[in-house]
N, C-alpha and C. Protein backbone atom coordinates (compact mmCIF):
# COMPACT_ATOMS: atom_id res chain seq x y z
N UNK A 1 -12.71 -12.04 -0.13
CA UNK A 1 -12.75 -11.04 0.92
C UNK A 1 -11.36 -10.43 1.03
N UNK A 2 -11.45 -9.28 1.20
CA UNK A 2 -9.98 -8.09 0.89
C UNK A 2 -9.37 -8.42 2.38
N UNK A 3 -8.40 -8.80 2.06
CA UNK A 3 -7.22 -8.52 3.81
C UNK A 3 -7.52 -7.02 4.25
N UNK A 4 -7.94 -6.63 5.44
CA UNK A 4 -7.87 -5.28 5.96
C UNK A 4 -6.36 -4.71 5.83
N UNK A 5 -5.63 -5.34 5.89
CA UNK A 5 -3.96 -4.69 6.17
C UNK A 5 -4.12 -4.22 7.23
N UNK A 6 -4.46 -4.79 8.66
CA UNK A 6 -4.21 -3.74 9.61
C UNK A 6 -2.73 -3.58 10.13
N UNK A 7 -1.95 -4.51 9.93
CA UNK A 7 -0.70 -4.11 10.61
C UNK A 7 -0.44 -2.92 9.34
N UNK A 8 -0.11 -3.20 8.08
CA UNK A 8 0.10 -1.86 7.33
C UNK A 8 0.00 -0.48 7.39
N UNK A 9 -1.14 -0.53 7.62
CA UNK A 9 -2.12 0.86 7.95
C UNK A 9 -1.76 1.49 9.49
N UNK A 10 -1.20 0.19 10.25
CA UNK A 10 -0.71 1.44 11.71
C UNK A 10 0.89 1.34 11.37
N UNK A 11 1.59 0.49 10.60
CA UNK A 11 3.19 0.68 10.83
C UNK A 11 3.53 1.87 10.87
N UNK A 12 3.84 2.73 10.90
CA UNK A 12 3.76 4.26 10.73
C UNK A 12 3.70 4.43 12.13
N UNK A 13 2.75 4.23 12.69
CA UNK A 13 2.57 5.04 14.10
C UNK A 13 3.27 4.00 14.98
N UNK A 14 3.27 2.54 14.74
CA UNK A 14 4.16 1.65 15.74
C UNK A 14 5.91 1.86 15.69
N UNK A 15 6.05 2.06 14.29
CA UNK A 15 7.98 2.44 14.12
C UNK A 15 7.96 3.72 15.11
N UNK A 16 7.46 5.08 15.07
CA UNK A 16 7.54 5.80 15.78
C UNK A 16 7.79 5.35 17.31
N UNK A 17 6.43 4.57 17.90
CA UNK A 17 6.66 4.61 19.02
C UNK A 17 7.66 3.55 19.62
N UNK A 18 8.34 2.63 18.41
CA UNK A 18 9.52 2.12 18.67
C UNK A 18 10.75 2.72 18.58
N UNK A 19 10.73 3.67 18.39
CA UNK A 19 12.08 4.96 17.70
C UNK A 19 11.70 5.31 19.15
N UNK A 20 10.76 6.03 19.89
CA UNK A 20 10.67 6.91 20.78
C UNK A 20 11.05 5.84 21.93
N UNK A 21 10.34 4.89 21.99
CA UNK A 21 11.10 3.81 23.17
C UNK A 21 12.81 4.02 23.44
N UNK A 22 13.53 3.31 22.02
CA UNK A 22 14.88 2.89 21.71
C UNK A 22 15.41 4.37 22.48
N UNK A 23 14.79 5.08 22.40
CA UNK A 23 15.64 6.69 22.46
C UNK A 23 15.63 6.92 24.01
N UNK A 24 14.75 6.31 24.82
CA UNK A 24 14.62 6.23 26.27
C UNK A 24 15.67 5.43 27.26
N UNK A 25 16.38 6.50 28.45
CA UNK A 25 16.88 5.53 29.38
C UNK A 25 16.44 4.54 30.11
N UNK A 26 17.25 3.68 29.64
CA UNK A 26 17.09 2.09 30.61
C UNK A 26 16.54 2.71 32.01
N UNK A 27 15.20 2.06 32.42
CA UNK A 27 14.51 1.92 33.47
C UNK A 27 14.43 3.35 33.43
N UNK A 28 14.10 4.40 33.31
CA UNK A 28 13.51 5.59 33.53
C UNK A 28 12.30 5.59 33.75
N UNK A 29 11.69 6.49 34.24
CA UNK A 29 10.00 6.48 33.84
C UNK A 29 9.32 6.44 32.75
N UNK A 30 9.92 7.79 32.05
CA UNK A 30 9.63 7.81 30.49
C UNK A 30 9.86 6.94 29.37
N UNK A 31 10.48 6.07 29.97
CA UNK A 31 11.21 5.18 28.98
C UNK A 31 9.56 3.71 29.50
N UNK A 32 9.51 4.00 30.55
CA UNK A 32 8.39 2.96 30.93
C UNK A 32 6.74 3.80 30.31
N UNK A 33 6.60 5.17 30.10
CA UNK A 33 5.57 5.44 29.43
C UNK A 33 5.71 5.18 28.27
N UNK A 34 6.80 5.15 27.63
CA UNK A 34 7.09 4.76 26.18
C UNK A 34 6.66 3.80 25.87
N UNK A 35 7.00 2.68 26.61
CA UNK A 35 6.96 1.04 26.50
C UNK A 35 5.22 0.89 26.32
N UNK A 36 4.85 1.50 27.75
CA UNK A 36 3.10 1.54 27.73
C UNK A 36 2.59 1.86 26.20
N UNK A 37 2.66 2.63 25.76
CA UNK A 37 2.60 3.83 24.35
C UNK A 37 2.63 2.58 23.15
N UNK A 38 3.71 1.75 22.85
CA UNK A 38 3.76 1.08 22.02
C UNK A 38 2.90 -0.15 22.52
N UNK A 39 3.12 -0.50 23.70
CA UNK A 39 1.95 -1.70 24.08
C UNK A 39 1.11 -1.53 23.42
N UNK A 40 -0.13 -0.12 23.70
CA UNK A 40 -1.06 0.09 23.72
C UNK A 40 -1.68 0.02 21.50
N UNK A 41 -0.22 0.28 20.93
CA UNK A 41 -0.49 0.45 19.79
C UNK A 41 -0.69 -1.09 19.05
N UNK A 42 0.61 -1.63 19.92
CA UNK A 42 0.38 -3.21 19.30
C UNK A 42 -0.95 -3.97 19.91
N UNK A 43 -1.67 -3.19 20.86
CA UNK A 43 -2.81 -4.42 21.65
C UNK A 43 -3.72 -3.85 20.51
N UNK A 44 -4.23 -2.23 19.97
CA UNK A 44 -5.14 -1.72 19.05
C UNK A 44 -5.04 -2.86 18.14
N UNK A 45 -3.88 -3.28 17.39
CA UNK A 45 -4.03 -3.48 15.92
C UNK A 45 -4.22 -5.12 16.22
N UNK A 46 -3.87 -5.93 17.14
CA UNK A 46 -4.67 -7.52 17.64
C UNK A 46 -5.84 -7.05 18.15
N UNK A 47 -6.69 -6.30 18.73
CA UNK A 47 -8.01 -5.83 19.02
C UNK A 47 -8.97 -5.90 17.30
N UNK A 48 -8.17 -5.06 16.64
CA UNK A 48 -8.71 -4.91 15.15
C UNK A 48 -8.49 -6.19 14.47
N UNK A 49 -8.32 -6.93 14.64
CA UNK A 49 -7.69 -8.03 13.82
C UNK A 49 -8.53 -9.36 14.30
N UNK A 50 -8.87 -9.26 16.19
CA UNK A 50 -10.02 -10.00 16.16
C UNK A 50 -11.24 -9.60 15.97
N UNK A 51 -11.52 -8.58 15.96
CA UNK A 51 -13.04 -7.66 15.69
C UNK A 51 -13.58 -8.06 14.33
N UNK A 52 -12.24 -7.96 13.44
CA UNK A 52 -12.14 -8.35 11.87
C UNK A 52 -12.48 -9.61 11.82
N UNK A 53 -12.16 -11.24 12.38
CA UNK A 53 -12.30 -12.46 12.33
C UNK A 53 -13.44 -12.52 12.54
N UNK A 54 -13.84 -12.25 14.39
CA UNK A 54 -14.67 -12.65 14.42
C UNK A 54 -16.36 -12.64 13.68
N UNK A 55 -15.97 -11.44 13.30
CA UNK A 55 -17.11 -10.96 12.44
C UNK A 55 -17.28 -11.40 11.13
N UNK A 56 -16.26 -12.05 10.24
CA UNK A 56 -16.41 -12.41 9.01
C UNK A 56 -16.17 -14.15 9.60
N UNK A 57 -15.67 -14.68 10.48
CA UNK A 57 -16.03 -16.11 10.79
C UNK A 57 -17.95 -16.03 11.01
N UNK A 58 -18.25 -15.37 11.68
CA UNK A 58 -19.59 -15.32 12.10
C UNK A 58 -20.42 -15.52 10.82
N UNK A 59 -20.17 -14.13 9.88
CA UNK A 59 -20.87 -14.18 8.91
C UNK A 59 -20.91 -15.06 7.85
N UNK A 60 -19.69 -15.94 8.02
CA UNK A 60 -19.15 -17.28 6.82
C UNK A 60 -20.36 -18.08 7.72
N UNK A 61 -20.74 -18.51 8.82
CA UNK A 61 -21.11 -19.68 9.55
C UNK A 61 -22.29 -19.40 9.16
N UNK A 62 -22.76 -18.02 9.75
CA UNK A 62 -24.30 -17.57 9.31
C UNK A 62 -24.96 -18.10 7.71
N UNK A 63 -24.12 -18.38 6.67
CA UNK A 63 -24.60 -18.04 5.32
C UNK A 63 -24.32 -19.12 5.31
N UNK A 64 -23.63 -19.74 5.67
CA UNK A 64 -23.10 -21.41 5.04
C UNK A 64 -23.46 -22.42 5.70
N UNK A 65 -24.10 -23.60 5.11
CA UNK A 65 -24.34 -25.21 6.05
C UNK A 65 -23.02 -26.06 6.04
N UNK A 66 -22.23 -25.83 4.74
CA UNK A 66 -20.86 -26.41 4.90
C UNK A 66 -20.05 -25.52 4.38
N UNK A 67 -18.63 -25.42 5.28
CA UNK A 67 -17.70 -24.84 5.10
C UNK A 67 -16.55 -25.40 4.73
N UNK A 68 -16.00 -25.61 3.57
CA UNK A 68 -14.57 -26.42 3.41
C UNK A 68 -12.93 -25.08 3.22
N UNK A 69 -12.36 -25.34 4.20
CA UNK A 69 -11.34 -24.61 4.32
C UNK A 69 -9.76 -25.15 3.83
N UNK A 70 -8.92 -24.67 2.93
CA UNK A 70 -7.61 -25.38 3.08
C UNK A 70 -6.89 -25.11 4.13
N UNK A 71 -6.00 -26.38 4.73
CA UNK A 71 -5.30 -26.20 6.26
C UNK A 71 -4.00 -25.62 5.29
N UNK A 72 -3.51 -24.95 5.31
CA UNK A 72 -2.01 -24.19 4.82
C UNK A 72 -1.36 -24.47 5.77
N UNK A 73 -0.18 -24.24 5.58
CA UNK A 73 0.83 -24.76 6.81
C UNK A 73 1.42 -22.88 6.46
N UNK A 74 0.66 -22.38 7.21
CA UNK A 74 1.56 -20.83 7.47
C UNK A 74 2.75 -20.70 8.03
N UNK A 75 3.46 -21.45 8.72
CA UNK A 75 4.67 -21.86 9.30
C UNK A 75 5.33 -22.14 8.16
N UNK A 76 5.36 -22.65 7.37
CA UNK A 76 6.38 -22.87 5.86
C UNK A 76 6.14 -21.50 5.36
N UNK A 77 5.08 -21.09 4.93
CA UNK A 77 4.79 -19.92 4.43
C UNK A 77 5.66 -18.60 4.80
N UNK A 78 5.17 -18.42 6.17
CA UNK A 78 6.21 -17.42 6.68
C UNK A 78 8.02 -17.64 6.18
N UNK A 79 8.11 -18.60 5.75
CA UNK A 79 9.58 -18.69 5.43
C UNK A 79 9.87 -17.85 4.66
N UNK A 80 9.18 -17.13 3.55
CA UNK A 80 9.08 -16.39 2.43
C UNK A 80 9.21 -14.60 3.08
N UNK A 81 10.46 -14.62 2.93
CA UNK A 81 10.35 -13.14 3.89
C UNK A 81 9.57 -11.51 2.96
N UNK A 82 9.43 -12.21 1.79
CA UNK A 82 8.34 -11.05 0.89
C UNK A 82 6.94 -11.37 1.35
N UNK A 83 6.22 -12.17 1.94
CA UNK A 83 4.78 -12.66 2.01
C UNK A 83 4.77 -12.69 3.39
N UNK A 84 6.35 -12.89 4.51
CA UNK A 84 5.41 -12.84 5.67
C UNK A 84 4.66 -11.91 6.91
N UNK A 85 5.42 -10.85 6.61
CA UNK A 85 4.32 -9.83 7.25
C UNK A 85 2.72 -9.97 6.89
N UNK A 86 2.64 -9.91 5.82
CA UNK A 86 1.31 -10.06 5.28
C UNK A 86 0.80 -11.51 5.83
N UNK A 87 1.41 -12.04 5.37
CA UNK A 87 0.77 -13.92 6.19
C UNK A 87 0.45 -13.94 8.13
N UNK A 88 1.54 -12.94 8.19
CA UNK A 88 1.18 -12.93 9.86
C UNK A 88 0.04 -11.96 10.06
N UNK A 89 -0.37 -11.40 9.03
CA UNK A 89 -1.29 -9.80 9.93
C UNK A 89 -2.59 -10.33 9.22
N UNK A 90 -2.93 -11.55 8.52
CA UNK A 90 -4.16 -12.22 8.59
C UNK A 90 -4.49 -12.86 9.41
N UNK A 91 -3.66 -13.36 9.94
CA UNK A 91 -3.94 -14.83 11.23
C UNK A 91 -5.13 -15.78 10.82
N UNK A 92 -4.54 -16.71 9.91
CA UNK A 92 -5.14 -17.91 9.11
C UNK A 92 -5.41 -18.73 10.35
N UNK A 93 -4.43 -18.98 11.20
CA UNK A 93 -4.69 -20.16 11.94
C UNK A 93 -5.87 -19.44 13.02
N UNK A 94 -6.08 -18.66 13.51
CA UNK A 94 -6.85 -17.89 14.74
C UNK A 94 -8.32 -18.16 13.68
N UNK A 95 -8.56 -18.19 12.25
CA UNK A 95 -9.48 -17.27 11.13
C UNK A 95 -10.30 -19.25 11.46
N UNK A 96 -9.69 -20.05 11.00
CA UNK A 96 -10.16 -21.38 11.04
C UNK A 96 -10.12 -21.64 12.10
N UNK A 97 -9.55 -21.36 13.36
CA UNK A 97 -9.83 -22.23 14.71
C UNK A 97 -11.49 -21.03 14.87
N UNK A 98 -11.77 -20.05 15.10
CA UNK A 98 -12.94 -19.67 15.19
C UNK A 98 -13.89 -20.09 14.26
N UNK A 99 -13.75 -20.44 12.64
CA UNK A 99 -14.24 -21.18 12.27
C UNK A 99 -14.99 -22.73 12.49
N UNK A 100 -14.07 -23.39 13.14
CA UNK A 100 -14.63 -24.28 13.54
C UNK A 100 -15.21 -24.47 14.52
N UNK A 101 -15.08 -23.39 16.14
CA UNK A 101 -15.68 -23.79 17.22
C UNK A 101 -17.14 -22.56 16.91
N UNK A 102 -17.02 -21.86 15.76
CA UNK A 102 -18.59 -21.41 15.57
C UNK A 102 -19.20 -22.40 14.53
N UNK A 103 -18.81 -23.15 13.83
CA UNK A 103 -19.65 -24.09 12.54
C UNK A 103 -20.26 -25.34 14.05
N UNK A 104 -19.17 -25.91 14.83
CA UNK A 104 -19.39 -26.60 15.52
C UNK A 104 -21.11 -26.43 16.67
N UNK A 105 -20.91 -24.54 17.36
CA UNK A 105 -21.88 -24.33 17.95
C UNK A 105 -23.20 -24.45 17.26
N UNK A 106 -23.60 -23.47 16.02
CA UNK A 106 -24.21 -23.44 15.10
C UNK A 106 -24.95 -24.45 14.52
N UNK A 107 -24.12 -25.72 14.73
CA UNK A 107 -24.50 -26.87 13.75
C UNK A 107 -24.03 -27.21 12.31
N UNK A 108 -22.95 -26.39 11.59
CA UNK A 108 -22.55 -26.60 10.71
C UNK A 108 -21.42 -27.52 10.67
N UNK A 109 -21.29 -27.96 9.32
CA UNK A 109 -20.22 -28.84 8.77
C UNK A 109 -18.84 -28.04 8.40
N UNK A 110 -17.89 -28.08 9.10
CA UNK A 110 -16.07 -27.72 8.64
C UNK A 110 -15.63 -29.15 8.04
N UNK A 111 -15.22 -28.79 6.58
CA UNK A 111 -14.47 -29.50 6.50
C UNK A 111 -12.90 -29.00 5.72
N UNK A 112 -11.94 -29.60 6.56
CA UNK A 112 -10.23 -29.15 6.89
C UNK A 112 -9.88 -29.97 5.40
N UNK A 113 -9.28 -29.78 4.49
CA UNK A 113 -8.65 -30.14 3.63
C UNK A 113 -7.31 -30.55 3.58
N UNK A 114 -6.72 -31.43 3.36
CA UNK A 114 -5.52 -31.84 3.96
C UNK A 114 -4.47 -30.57 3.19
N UNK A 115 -3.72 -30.84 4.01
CA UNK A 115 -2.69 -29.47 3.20
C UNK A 115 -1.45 -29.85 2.08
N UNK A 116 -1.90 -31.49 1.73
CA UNK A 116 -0.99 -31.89 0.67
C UNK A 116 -1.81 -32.33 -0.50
N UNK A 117 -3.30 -31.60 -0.61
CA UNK A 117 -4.44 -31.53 -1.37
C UNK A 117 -3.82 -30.26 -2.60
N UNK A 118 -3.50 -31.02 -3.54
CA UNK A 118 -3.36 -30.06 -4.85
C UNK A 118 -4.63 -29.54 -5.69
N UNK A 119 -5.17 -28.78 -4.48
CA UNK A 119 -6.41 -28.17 -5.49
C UNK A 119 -5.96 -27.24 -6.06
N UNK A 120 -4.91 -26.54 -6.75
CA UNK A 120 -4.67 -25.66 -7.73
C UNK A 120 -3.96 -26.21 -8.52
N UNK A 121 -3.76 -27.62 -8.61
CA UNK A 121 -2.65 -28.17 -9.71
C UNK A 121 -4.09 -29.36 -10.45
N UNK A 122 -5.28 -29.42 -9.86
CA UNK A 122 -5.79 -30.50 -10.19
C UNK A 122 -6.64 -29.81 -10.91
N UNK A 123 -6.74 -29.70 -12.09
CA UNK A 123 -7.98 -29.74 -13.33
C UNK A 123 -9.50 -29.67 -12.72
N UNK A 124 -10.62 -28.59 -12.50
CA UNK A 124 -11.94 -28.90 -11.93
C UNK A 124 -12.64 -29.51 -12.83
N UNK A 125 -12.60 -29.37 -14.19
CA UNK A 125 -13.10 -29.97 -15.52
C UNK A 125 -12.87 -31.60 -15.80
N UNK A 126 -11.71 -31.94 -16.02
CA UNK A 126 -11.49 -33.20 -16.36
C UNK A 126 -10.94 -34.19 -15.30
N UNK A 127 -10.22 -33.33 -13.82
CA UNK A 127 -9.90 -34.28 -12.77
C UNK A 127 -8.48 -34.49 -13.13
N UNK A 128 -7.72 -33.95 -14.14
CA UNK A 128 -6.29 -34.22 -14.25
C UNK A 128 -5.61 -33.43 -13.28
N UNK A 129 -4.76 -34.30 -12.80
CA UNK A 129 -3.50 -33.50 -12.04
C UNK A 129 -2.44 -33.19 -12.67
N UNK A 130 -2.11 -31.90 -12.79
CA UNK A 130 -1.05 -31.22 -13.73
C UNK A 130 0.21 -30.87 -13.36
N UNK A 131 0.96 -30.76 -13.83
CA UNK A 131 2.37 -30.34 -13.11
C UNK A 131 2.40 -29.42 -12.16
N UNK A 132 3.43 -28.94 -11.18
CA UNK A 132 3.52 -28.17 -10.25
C UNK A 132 3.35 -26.85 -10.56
N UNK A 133 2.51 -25.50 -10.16
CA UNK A 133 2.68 -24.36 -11.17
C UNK A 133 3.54 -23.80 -9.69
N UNK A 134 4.36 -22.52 -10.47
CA UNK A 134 4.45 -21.19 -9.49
C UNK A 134 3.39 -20.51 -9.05
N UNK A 135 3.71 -20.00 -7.85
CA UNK A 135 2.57 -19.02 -7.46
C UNK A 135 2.70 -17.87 -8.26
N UNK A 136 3.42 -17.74 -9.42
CA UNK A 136 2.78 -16.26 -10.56
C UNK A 136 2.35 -16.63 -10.97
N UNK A 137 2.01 -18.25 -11.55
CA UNK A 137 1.13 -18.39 -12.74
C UNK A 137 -0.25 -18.63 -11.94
N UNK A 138 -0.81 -17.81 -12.72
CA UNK A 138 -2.56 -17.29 -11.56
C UNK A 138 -3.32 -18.05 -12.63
N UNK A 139 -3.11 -17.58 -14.13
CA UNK A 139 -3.96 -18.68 -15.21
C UNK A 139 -3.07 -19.96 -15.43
N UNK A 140 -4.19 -20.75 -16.16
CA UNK A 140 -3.15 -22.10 -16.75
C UNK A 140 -4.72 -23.07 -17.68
N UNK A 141 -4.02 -23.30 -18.72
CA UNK A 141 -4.94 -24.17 -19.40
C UNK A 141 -4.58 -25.69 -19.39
N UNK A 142 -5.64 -26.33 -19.39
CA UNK A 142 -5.43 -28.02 -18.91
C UNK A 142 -5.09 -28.51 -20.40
N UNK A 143 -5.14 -29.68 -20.41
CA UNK A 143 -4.99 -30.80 -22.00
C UNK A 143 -6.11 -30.64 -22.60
N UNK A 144 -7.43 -31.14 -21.74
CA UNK A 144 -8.70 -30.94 -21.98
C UNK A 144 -9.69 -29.59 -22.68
N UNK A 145 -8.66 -28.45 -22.46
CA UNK A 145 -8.70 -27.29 -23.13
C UNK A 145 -9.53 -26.26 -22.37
N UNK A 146 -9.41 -26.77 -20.77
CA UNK A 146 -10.42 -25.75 -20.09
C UNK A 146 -9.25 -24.59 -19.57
N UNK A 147 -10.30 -23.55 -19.83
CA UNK A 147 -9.09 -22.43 -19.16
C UNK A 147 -9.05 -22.33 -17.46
N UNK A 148 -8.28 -21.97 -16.55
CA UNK A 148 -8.66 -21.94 -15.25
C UNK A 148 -7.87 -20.45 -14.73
N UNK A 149 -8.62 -20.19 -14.17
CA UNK A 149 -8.06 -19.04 -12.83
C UNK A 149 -7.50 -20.07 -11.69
N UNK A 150 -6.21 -19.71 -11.71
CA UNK A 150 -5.92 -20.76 -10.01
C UNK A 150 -6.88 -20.59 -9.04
N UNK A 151 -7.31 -19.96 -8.52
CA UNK A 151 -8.23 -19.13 -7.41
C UNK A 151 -9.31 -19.81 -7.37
N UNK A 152 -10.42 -19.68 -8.64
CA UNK A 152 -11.58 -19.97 -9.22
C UNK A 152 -11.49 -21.34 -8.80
N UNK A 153 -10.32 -22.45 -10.01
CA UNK A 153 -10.19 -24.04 -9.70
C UNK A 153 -9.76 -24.37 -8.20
N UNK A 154 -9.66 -23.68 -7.72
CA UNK A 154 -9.26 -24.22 -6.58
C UNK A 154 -10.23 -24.48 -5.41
N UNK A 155 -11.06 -23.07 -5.83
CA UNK A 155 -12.20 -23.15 -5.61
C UNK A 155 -13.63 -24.40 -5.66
N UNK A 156 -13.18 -24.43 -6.68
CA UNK A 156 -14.25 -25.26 -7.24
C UNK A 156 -13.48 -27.08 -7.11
N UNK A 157 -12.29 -27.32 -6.66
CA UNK A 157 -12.13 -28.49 -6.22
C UNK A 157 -12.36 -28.48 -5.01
N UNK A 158 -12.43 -27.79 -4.27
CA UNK A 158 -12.37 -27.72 -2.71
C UNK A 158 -13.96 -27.84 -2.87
N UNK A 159 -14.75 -27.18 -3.66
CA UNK A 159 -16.29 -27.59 -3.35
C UNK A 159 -16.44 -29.25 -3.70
N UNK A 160 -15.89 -29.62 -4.80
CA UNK A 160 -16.08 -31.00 -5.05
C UNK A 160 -15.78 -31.88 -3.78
N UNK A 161 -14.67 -31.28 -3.10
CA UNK A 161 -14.24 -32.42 -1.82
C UNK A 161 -15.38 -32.20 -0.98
N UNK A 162 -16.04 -31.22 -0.25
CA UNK A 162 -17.36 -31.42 -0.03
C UNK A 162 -18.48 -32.13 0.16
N UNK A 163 -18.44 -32.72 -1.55
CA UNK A 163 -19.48 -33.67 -1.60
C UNK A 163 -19.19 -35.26 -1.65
């Protein structure tokens, strides 16, 4: 499922109405319609962002009897100042906490994967655990001679924990 980019898609109109703020006298009026102005832009794009969750948590719960999710520690993640705008304008942690209190209503099974679970270093074919990769290397072939998409195997170990 494609990230919407919603913070992306409004930055443009939020720098503005942070330029037009900065440019306002301390405590003026206008300087307080300003403030309103950008509120209103930053509440749109968290409005869009839960509209976005809730609706694709819904539809994950709807289609699925079990759901297995990896817990990421987005807090380390964000350390990465190229990935974290983007890591913040998904909201992983908001995406799995609705996850679970709709699998929970529903009757479905969540299951949280520990977050020191090397399902992209572990082989889905033979069960070997392989050296540490970078996050550029997206392919990688095992000993066993299976080819893998990181994505795909990771995939497909996280279904194995499952069962």
């Amino acid at each position: 499922i494609d990230n919407p980019r919603l913070l992306r898609k409004s930055e443009e109109k939020v720098k503005k109405a942070q330029r037009t703020l900065s440019r306002k006298k301390a405590g003026s009026r206008n300087r307080e319609k300003a403030r309103l102005i950008l509120a209103k832009r930053h509440e749109k794009i968290a409005n869009q962002r839960k509209d976005f969750l809730h609706k694709l948590s819904r539809r994950i719960v709807d289609e699925n009897q079990v759901i297995v999710v990896e817990t990421l520690k987005s807090k380390d993640m964000m350390k990465d100042h190229k990935v974290a705008k983007s890591i913040g304008d998904v909201s992983w942690y908001e995406f799995v906490r609705q996850l679970e209190y709709k699998s929970n209503f529903y009757g479905r099974t969540l299951i949280k994967a520990d977050p020191w679970f090397a399902s992209t270093q572990i082989c889905s074919s033979c069960g070997v655990k392989g050296e540490k990769k970078a996050m550029d290397v997206r392919e990688w072939t095992c000993a066993c001679g299976a080819h893998h998409d990181r994505d795909i195997n990771a995939s497909l170990n996280l279904l194995m924990l499952a069962d």
